[in-house]
C-alpha atoms as a PDB file:
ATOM      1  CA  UNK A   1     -28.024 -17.039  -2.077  1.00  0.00           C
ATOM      2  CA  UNK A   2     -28.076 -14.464  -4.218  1.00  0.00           C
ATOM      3  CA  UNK A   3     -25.358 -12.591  -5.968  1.00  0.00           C
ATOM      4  CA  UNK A   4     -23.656  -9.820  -3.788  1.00  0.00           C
ATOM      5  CA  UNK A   5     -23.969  -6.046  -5.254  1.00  0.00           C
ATOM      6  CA  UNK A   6     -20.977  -4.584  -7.461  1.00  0.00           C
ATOM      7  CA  UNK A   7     -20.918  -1.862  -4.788  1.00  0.00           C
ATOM      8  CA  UNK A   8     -17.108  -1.840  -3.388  1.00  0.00           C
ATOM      9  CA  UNK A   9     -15.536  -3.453  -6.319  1.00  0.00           C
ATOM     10  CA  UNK A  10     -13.974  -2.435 -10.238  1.00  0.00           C
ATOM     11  CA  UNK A  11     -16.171  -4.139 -12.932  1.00  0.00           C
ATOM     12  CA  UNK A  12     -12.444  -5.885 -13.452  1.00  0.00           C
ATOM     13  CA  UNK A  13     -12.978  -7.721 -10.724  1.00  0.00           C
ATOM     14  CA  UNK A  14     -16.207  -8.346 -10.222  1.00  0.00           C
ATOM     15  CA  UNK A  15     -16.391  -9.411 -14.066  1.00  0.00           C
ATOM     16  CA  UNK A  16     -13.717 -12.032 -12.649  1.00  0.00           C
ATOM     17  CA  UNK A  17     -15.895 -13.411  -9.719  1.00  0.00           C
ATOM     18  CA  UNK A  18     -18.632 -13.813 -12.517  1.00  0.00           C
ATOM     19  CA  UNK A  19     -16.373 -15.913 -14.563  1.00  0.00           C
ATOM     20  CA  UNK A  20     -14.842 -17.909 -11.809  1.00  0.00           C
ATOM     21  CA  UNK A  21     -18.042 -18.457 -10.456  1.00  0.00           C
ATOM     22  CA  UNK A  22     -18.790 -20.233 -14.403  1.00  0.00           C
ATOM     23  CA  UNK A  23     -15.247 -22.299 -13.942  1.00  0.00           C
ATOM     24  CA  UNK A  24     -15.993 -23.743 -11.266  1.00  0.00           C
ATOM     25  CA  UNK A  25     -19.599 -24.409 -12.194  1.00  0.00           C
ATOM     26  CA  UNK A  26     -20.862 -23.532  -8.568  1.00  0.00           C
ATOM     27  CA  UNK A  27     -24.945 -22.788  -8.673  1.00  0.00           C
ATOM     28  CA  UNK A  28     -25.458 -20.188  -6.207  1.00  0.00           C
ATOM     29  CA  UNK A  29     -28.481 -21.841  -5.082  1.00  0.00           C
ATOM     30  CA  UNK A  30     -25.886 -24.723  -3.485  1.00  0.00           C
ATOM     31  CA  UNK A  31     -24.748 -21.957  -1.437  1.00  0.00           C
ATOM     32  CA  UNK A  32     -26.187 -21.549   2.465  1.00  0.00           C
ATOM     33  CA  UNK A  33     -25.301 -17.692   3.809  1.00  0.00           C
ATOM     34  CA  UNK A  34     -25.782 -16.736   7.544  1.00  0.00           C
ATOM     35  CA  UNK A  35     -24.765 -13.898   9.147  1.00  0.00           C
ATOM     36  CA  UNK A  36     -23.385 -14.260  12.679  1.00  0.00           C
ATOM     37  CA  UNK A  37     -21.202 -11.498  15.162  1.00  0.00           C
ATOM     38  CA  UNK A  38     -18.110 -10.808  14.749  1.00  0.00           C
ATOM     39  CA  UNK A  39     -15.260 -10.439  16.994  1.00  0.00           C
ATOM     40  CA  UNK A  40     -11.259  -9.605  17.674  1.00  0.00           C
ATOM     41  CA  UNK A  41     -10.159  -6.298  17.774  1.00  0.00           C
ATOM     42  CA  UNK A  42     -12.371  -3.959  15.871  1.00  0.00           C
ATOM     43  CA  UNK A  43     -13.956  -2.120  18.861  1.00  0.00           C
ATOM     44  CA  UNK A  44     -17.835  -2.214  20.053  1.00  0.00           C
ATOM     45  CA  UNK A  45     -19.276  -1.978  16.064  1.00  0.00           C
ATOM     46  CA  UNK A  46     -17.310  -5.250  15.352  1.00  0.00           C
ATOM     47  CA  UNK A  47     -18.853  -7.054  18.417  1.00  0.00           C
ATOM     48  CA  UNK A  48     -22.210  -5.521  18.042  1.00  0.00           C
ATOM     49  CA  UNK A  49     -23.556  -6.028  14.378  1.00  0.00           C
ATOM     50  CA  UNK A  50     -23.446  -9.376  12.458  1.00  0.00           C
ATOM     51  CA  UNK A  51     -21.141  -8.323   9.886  1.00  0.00           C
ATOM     52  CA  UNK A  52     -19.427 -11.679   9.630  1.00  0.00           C
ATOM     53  CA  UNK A  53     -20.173 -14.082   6.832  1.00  0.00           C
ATOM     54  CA  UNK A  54     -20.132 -17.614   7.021  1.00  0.00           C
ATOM     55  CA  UNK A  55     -20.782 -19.251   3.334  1.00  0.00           C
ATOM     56  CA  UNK A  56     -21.475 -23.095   3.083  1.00  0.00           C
ATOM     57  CA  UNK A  57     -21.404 -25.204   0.011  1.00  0.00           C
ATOM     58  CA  UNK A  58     -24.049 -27.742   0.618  1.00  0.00           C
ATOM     59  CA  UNK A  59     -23.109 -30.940  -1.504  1.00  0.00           C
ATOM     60  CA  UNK A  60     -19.437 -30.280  -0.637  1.00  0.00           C
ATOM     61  CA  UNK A  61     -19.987 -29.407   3.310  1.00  0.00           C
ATOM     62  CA  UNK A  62     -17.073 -26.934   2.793  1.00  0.00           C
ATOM     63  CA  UNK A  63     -17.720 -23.773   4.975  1.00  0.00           C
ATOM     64  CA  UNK A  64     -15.961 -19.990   4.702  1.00  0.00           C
ATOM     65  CA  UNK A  65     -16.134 -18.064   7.202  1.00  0.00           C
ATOM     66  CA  UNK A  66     -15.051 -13.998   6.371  1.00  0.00           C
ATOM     67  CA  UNK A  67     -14.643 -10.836   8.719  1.00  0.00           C
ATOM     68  CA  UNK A  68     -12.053  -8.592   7.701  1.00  0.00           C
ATOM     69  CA  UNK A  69     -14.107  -5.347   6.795  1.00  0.00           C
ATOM     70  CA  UNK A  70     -16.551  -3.772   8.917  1.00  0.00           C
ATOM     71  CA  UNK A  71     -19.019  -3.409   5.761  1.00  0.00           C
ATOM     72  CA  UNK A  72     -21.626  -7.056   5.058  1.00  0.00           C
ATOM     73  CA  UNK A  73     -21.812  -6.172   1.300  1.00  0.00           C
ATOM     74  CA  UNK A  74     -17.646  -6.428   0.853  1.00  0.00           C
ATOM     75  CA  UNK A  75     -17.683  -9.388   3.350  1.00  0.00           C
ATOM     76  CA  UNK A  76     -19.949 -11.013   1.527  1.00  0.00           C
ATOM     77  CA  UNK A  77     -18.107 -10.517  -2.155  1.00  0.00           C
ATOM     78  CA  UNK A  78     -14.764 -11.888  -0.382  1.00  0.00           C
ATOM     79  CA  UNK A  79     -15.975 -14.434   1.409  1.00  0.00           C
ATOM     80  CA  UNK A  80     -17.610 -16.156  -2.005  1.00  0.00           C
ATOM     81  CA  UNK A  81     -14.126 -15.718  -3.594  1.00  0.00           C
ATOM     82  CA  UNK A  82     -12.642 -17.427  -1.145  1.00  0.00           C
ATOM     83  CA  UNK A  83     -15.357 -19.965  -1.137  1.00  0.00           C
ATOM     84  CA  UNK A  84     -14.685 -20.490  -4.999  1.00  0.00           C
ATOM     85  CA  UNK A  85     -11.048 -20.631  -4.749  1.00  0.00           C
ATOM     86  CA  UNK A  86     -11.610 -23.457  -2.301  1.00  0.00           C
ATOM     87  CA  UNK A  87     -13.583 -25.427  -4.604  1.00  0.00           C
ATOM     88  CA  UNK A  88     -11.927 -24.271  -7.864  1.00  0.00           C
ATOM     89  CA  UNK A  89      -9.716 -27.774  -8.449  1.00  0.00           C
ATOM     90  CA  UNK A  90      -7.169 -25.182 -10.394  1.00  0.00           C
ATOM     91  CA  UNK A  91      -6.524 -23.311  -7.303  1.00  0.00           C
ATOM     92  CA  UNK A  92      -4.414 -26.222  -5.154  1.00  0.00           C
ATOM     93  CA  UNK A  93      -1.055 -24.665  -5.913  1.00  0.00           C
ATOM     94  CA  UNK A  94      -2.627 -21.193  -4.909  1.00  0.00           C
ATOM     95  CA  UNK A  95      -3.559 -22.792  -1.756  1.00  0.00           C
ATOM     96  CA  UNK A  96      -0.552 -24.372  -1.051  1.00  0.00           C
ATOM     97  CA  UNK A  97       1.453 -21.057  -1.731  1.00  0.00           C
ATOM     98  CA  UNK A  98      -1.170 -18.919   0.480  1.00  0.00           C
ATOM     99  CA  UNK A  99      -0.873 -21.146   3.445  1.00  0.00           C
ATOM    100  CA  UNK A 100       3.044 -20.691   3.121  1.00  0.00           C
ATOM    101  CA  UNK A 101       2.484 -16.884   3.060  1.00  0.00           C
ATOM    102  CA  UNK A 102       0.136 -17.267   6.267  1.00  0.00           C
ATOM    103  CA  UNK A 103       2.951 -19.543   8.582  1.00  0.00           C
ATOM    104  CA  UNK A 104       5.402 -16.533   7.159  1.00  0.00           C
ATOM    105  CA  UNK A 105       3.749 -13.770   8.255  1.00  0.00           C
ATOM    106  CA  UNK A 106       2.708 -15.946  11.918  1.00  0.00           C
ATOM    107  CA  UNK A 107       6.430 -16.507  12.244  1.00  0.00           C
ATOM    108  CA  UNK A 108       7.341 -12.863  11.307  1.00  0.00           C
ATOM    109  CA  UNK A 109       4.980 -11.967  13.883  1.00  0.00           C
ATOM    110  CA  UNK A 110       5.854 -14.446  16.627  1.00  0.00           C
ATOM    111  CA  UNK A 111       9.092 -12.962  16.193  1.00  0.00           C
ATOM    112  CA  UNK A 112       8.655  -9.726  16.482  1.00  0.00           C
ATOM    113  CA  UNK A 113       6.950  -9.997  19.620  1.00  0.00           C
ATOM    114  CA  UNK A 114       9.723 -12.195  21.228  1.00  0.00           C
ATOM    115  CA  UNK A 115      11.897  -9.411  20.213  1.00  0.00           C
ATOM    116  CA  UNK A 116       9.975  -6.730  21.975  1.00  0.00           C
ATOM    117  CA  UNK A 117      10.295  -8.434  25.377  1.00  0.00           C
END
């Protein structure tokens, strides 16, 4: 894999990718990219091009997979970062505080819906 382009994002932050890509002390060449379709809501240019990137650490088997902007080049800068956090041993308490945010935000939602009926 190579490294994404700088396109979409502040040298701020892709200066940070750069250095926790160096934490972690992930070689990019570990790193299997593919491309595959999308889907959800989006409309027909979600379901048509494959703008969804799935990233897979080979000696780790630990797999990302990222679609949450229409554009490949952002997906692709994301989907590394959240590849990194995953392996980044630092990042367990992150984790642990982003998968409360997640069941928040399903409950907040499963709630609002119930409400609406």
């Amino acid at each position: 894999m190579n490294l994404p382009p700088q396109s979409n994002l502040t040298d701020k932050k892709y200066s940070e990718l750069l250095n926790l890509l160096s934490d972690v002390g992930v070689d990019l060449k570990d790193i299997e990219e593919e491309f595959v379709r999308g889907g959800g809501r989006g409309g027909q240019k979600i379901n048509k091009t494959s703008n969804t990137v799935q990233l897979k650490h080979v000696p780790t088997g630990t797999i990302v997979k990222y679609q949450k902007h229409r554009e490949r080049s952002m997906n692709r800068i994301l989907a590394l970062r959240e590849l990194l956090n995953k392996l980044n041993p630092h990042s367990k308490e992150d984790q642990r505080l982003e998968k409360i945010r997640k069941q928040k935000k399903r409950r907040k939602r499963r709630s609002s819906l119930i409400s609406n009926e």
